[in-house]
Protein backbone atom coordinates (compact mmCIF):
# COMPACT_ATOMS: atom_id res chain seq x y z
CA UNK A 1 117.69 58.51 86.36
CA UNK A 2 118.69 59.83 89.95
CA UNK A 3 114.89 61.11 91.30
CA UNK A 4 114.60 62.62 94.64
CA UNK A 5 112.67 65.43 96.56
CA UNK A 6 113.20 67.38 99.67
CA UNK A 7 112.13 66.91 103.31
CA UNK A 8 110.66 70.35 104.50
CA UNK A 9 109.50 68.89 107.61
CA UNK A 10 112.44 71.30 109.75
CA UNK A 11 110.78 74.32 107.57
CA UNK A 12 107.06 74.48 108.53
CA UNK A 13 107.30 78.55 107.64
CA UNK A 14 109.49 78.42 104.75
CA UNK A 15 108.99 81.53 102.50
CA UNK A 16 110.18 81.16 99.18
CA UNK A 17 110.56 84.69 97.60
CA UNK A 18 111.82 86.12 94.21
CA UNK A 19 113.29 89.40 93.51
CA UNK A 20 113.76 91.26 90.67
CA UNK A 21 115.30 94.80 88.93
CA UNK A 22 114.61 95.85 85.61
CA UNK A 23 116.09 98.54 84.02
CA UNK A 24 113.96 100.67 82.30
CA UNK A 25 115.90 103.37 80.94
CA UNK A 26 119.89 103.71 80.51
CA UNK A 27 120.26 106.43 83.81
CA UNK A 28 119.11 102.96 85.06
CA UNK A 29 122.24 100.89 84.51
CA UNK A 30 124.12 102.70 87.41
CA UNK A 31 121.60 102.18 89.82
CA UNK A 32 121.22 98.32 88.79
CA UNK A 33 125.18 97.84 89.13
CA UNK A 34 125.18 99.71 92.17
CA UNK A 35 123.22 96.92 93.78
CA UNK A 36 125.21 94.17 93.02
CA UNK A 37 127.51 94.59 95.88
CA UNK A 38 125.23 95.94 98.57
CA UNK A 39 123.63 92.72 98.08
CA UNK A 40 126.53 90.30 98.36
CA UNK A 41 127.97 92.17 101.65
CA UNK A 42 124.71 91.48 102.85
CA UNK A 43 124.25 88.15 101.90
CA UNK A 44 128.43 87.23 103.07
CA UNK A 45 126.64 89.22 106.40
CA UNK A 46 124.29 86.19 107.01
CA UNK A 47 121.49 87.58 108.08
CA UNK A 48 119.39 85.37 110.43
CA UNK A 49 116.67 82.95 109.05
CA UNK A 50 118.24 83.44 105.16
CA UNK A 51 118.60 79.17 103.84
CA UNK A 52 119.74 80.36 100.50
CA UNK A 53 120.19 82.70 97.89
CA UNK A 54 120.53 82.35 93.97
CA UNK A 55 121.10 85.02 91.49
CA UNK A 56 118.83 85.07 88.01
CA UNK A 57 119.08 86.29 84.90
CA UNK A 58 115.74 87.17 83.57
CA UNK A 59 116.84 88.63 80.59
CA UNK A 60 120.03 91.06 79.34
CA UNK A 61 117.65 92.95 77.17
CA UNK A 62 116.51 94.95 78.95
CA UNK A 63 118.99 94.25 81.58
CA UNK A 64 116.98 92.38 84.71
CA UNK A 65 118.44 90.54 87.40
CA UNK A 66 117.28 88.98 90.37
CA UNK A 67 117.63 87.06 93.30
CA UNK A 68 115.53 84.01 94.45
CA UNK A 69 115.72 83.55 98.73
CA UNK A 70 114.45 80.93 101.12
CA UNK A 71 113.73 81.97 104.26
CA UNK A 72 113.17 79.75 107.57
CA UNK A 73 109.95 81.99 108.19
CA UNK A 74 107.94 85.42 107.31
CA UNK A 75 109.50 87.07 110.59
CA UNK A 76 113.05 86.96 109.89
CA UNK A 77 112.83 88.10 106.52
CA UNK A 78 110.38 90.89 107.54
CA UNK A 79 113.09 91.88 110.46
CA UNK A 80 115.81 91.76 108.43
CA UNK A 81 113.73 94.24 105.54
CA UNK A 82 113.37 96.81 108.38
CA UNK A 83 117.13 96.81 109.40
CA UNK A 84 120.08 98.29 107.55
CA UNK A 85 120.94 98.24 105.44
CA UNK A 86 118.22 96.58 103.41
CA UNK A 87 115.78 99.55 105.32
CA UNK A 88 117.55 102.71 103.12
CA UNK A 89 117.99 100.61 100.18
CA UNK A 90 114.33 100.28 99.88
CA UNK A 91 113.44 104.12 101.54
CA UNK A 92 115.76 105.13 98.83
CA UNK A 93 114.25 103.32 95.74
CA UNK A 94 111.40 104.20 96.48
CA UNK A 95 111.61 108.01 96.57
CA UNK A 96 114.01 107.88 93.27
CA UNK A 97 113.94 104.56 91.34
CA UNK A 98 116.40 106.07 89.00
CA UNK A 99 115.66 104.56 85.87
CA UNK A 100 114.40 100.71 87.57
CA UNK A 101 111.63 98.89 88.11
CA UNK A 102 111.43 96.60 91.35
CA UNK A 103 109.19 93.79 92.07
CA UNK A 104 109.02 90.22 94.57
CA UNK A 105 107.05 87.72 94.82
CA UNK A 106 106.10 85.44 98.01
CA UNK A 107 105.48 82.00 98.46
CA UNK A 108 104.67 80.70 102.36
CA UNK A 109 105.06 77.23 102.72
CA UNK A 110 101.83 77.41 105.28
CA UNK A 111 99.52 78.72 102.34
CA UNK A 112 99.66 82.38 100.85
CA UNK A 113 101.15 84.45 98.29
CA UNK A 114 101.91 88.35 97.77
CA UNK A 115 103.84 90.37 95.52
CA UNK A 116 104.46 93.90 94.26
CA UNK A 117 105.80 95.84 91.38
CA UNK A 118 107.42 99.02 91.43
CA UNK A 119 107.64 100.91 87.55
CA UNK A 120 107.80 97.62 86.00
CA UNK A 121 106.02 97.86 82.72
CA UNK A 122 105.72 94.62 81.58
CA UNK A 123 103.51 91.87 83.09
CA UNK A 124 105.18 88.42 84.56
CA UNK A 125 104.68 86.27 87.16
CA UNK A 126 101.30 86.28 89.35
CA UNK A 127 100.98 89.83 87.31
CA UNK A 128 100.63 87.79 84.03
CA UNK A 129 96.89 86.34 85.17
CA UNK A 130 95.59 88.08 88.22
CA UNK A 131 94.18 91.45 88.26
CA UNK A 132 95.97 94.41 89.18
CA UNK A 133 95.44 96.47 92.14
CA UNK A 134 96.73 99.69 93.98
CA UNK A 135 99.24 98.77 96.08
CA UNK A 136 98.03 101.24 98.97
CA UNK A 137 95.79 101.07 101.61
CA UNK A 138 94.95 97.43 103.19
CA UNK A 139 97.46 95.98 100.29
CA UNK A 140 100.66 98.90 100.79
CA UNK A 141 102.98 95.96 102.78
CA UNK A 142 104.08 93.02 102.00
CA UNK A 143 102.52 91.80 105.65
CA UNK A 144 99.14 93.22 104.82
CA UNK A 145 99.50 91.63 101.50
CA UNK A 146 100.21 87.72 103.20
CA UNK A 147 97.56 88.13 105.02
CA UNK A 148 99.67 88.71 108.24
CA UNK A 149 98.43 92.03 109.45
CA UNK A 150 96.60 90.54 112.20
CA UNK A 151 98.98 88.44 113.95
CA UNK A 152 101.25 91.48 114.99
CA UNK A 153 101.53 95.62 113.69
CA UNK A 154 104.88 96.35 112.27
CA UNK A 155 105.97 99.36 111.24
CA UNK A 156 106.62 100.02 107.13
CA UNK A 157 109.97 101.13 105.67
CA UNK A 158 108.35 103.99 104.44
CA UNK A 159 105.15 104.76 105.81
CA UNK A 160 102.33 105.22 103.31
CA UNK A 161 101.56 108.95 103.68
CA UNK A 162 105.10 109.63 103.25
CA UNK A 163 105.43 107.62 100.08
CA UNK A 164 101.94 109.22 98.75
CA UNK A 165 101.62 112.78 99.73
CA UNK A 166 98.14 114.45 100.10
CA UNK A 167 99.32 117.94 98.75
């Protein structure tokens, strides 16, 4: 038996984070395919803070992939979500999820947890026992979410009135 563990002493704002699409209908398959390589320029890009990045199969039917990331801490992923190309990825799923579903989960190694999910039907992860709630309002980003809103204001992708219309 080889047992060991890991010293996170170097990490004291790791963020763990999974990631996942789910294709809901076939005018989805495109649109999951077309991800694939956006996200391995970015990854072979390096952005700053990302420790590592794995690829999961959640299931083939339906088709769902995702991604799980470490990050050294909550501000480099968050700055790296508001550049390109990562910043029209997510404008542009959101306006038109063509067929998907989207979702993430957050883990911070300094306590707290958030996720999301975008026209995914079925219920996983934290979304399996905790109650559901609008994802608007004091809850719309993923900093608001963690808990995080009052260390510093950052801007969203897409800002909430945009994304929900008043018409």
């Amino acid at each position: 038996m080889d047992r060991v563990t890991v010293d996170l002493s170097a990490y004291p704002d790791l963020v763990m984070m999974t990631l996942g699409m789910r294709v809901n209908t076939l005018s989805g398959l495109p649109t999951l395919f077309r991800f694939g390589p956006w996200i391995s320029q970015a990854i072979k890009d390096k952005p700053d803070g990302l420790l590592c990045h794995e690829t999961v199969l959640y299931s083939l039917f339906p088709p769902h992939l995702g991604i799980r990331q470490y990050w050294r801490d909550f501000e480099s992923l968050e700055a790296w979500a508001r550049t390109e190309p990562h910043k029209t990825w997510w404008k542009t799923f959101l306006k038109n999820p063509k067929g998907t579903g989207f979702w993430h989960e957050a883990c911070f190694m300094r306590g707290g947890m958030e996720a999301v999910y975008v026209n995914v039907p079925e219920r996983f992860g934290m979304r399996a026992f905790a109650p559901e709630i609008p994802a608007r309002g004091a809850m719309f980003s993923s900093r608001q979410r963690a808990g995080r809103a009052a260390e510093k204001t950052v801007e969203s992708v897409i800002p909430e009135s945009e994304l929900y219309r008043q018409d």
